[in-house]
Protein backbone atom coordinates (compact mmCIF):
# COMPACT_ATOMS: atom_id res chain seq x y z
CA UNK A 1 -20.19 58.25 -60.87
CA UNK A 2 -21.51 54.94 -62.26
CA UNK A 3 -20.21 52.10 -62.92
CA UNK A 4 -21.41 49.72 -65.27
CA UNK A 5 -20.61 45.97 -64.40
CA UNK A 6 -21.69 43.56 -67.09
CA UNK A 7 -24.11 40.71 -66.93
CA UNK A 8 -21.56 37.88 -66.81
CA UNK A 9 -18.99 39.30 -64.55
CA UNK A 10 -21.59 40.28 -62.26
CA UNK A 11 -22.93 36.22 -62.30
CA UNK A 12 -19.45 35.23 -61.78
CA UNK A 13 -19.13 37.07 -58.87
CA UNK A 14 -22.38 36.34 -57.54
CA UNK A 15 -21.06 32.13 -57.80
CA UNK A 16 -18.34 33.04 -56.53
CA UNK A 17 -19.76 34.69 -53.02
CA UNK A 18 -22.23 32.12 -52.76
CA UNK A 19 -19.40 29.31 -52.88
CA UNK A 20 -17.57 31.25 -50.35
CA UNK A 21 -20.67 31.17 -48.62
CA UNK A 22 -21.54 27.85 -49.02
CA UNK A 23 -17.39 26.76 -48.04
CA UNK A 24 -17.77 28.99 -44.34
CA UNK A 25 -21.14 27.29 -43.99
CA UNK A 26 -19.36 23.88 -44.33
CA UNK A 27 -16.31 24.87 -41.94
CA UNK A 28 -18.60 26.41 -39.16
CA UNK A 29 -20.67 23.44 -39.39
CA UNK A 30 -17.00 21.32 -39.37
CA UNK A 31 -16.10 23.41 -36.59
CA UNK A 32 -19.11 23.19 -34.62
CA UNK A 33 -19.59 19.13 -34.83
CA UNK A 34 -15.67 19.57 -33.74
CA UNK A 35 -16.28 21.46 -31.05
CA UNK A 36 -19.15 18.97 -29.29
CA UNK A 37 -16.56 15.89 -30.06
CA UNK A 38 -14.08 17.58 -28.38
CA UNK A 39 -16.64 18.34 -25.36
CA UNK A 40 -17.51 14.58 -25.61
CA UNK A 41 -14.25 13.57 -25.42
CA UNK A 42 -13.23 15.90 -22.49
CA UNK A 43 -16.15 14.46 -20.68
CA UNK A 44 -15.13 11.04 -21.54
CA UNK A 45 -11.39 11.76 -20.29
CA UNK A 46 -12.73 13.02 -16.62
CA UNK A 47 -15.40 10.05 -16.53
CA UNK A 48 -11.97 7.86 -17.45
CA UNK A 49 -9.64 9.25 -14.54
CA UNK A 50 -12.23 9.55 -11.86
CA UNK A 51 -12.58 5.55 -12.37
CA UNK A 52 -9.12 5.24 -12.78
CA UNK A 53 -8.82 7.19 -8.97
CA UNK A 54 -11.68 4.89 -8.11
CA UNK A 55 -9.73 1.67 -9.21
CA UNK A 56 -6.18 3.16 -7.42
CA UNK A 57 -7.86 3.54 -4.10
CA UNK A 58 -9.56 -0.05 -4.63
CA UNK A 59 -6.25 -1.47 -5.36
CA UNK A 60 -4.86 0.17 -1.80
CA UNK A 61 -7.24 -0.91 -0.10
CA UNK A 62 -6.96 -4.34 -0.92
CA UNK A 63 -3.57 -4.22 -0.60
CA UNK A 64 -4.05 -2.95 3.42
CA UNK A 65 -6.53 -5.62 3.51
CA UNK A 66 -4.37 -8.37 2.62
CA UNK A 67 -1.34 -7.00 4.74
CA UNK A 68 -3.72 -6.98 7.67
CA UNK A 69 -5.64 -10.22 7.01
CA UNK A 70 -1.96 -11.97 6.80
CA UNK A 71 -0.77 -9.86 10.48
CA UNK A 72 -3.85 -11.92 11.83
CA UNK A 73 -3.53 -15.05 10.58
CA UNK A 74 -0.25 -14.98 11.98
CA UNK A 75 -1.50 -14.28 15.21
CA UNK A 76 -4.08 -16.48 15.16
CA UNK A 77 -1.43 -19.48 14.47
CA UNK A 78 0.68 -18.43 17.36
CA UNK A 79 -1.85 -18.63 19.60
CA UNK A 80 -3.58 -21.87 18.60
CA UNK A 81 0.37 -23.07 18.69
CA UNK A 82 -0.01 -25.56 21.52
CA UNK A 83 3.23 -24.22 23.76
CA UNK A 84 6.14 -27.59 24.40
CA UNK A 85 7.99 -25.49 26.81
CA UNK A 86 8.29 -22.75 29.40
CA UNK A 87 11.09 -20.50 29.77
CA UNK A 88 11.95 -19.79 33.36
CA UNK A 89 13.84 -16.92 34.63
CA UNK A 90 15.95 -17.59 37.35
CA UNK A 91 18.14 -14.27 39.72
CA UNK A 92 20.98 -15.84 41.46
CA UNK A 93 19.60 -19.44 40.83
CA UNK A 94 16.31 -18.54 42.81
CA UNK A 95 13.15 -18.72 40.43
CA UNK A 96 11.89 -14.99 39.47
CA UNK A 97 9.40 -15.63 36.65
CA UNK A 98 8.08 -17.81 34.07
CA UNK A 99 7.74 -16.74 30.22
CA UNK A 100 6.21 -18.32 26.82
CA UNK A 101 9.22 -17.05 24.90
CA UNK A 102 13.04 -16.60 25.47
CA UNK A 103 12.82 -12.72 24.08
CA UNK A 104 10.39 -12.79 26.65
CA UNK A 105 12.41 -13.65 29.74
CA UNK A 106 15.70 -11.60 28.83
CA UNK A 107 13.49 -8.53 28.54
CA UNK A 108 12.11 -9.03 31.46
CA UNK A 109 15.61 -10.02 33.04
CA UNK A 110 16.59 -6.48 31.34
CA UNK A 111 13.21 -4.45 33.01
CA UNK A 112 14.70 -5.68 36.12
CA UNK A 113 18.50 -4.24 35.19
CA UNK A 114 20.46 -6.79 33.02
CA UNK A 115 22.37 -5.90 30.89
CA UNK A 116 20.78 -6.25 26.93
CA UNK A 117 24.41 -7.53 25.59
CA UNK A 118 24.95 -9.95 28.45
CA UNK A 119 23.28 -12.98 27.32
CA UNK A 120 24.86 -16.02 26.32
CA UNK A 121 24.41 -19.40 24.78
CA UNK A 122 25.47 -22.41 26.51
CA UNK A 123 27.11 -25.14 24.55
CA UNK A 124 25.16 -28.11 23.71
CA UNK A 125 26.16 -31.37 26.15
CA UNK A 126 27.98 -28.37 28.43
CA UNK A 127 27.52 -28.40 32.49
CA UNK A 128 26.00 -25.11 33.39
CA UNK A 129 27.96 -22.66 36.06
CA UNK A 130 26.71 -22.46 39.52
CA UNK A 131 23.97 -20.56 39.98
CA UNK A 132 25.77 -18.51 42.22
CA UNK A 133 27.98 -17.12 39.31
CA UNK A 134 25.29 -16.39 37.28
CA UNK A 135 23.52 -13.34 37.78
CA UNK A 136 20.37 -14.14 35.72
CA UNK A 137 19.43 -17.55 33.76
CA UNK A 138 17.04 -18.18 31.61
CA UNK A 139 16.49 -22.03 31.19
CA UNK A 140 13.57 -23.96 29.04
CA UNK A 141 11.61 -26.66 30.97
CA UNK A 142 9.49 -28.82 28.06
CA UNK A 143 5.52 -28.97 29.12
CA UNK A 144 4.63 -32.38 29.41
CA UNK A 145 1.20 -32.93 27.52
């Protein structure tokens, strides 16, 4: 069987399929120029972060420097720290070693077998005990310069 289609209906239809053609043209082209933004963007995004890791480990770094430069200054400064006094260790009154700091002495007093909670402060102006009553002693003698 035939079918006859007439003139106009069969323009219409021919407008309308190439609009429709003409609209999926448009969105594939949409689509596609969507697509390589979004590629550009992704690439963007990792180019972004791997500076950002760049930046983080920069940032540590310079923090650890700084830490470490400070550590050394502070050593430097106690050793160009002209010493004023010795600290002398004394066992039963008799002299048994001589030390740039007190923490110094008592841990050597300790190495030796005093006891860590046994030291004591002296009173300022107060006579000190014979040496005979005093285990270990750890007095400062000032340098004279």
């Amino acid at each position: 069987m035939f079918r006859i289609i007439r003139t106009r209906t069969l323009q219409q239809a021919s407008a309308q399929a190439e609009v429709q053609q003409q609209r999926a043209d448009h969105a594939e082209q949409t689509h596609t120029a969507d697509t390589e933004r979004l590629g550009d963007l992704e690439r963007a995004l990792g180019q972004a972060q791997g500076a950002l890791e760049i930046l983080r480990a920069q940032q540590l770094l310079d923090t650890e420097d700084r830490a470490a430069l400070r550590a050394l200054l502070r050593t430097a400064r106690r050793q160009t720290r002209q010493a004023d006094r010795v600290f002398v260790l004394f066992r039963h009154g008799a002299l048994h070693s001589l030390h740039a700091t007190q923490e110094a002495a008592e841990a050597a007093a300790e190495a030796e077998g005093a006891p860590r909670s046994g030291w004591t402060a002296l009173k300022p102006g107060a006579a000190l005990p014979p040496a005979s009553e005093v285990t270990w002693r750890v007095q400062a003698l000032p340098l004279n310069t």
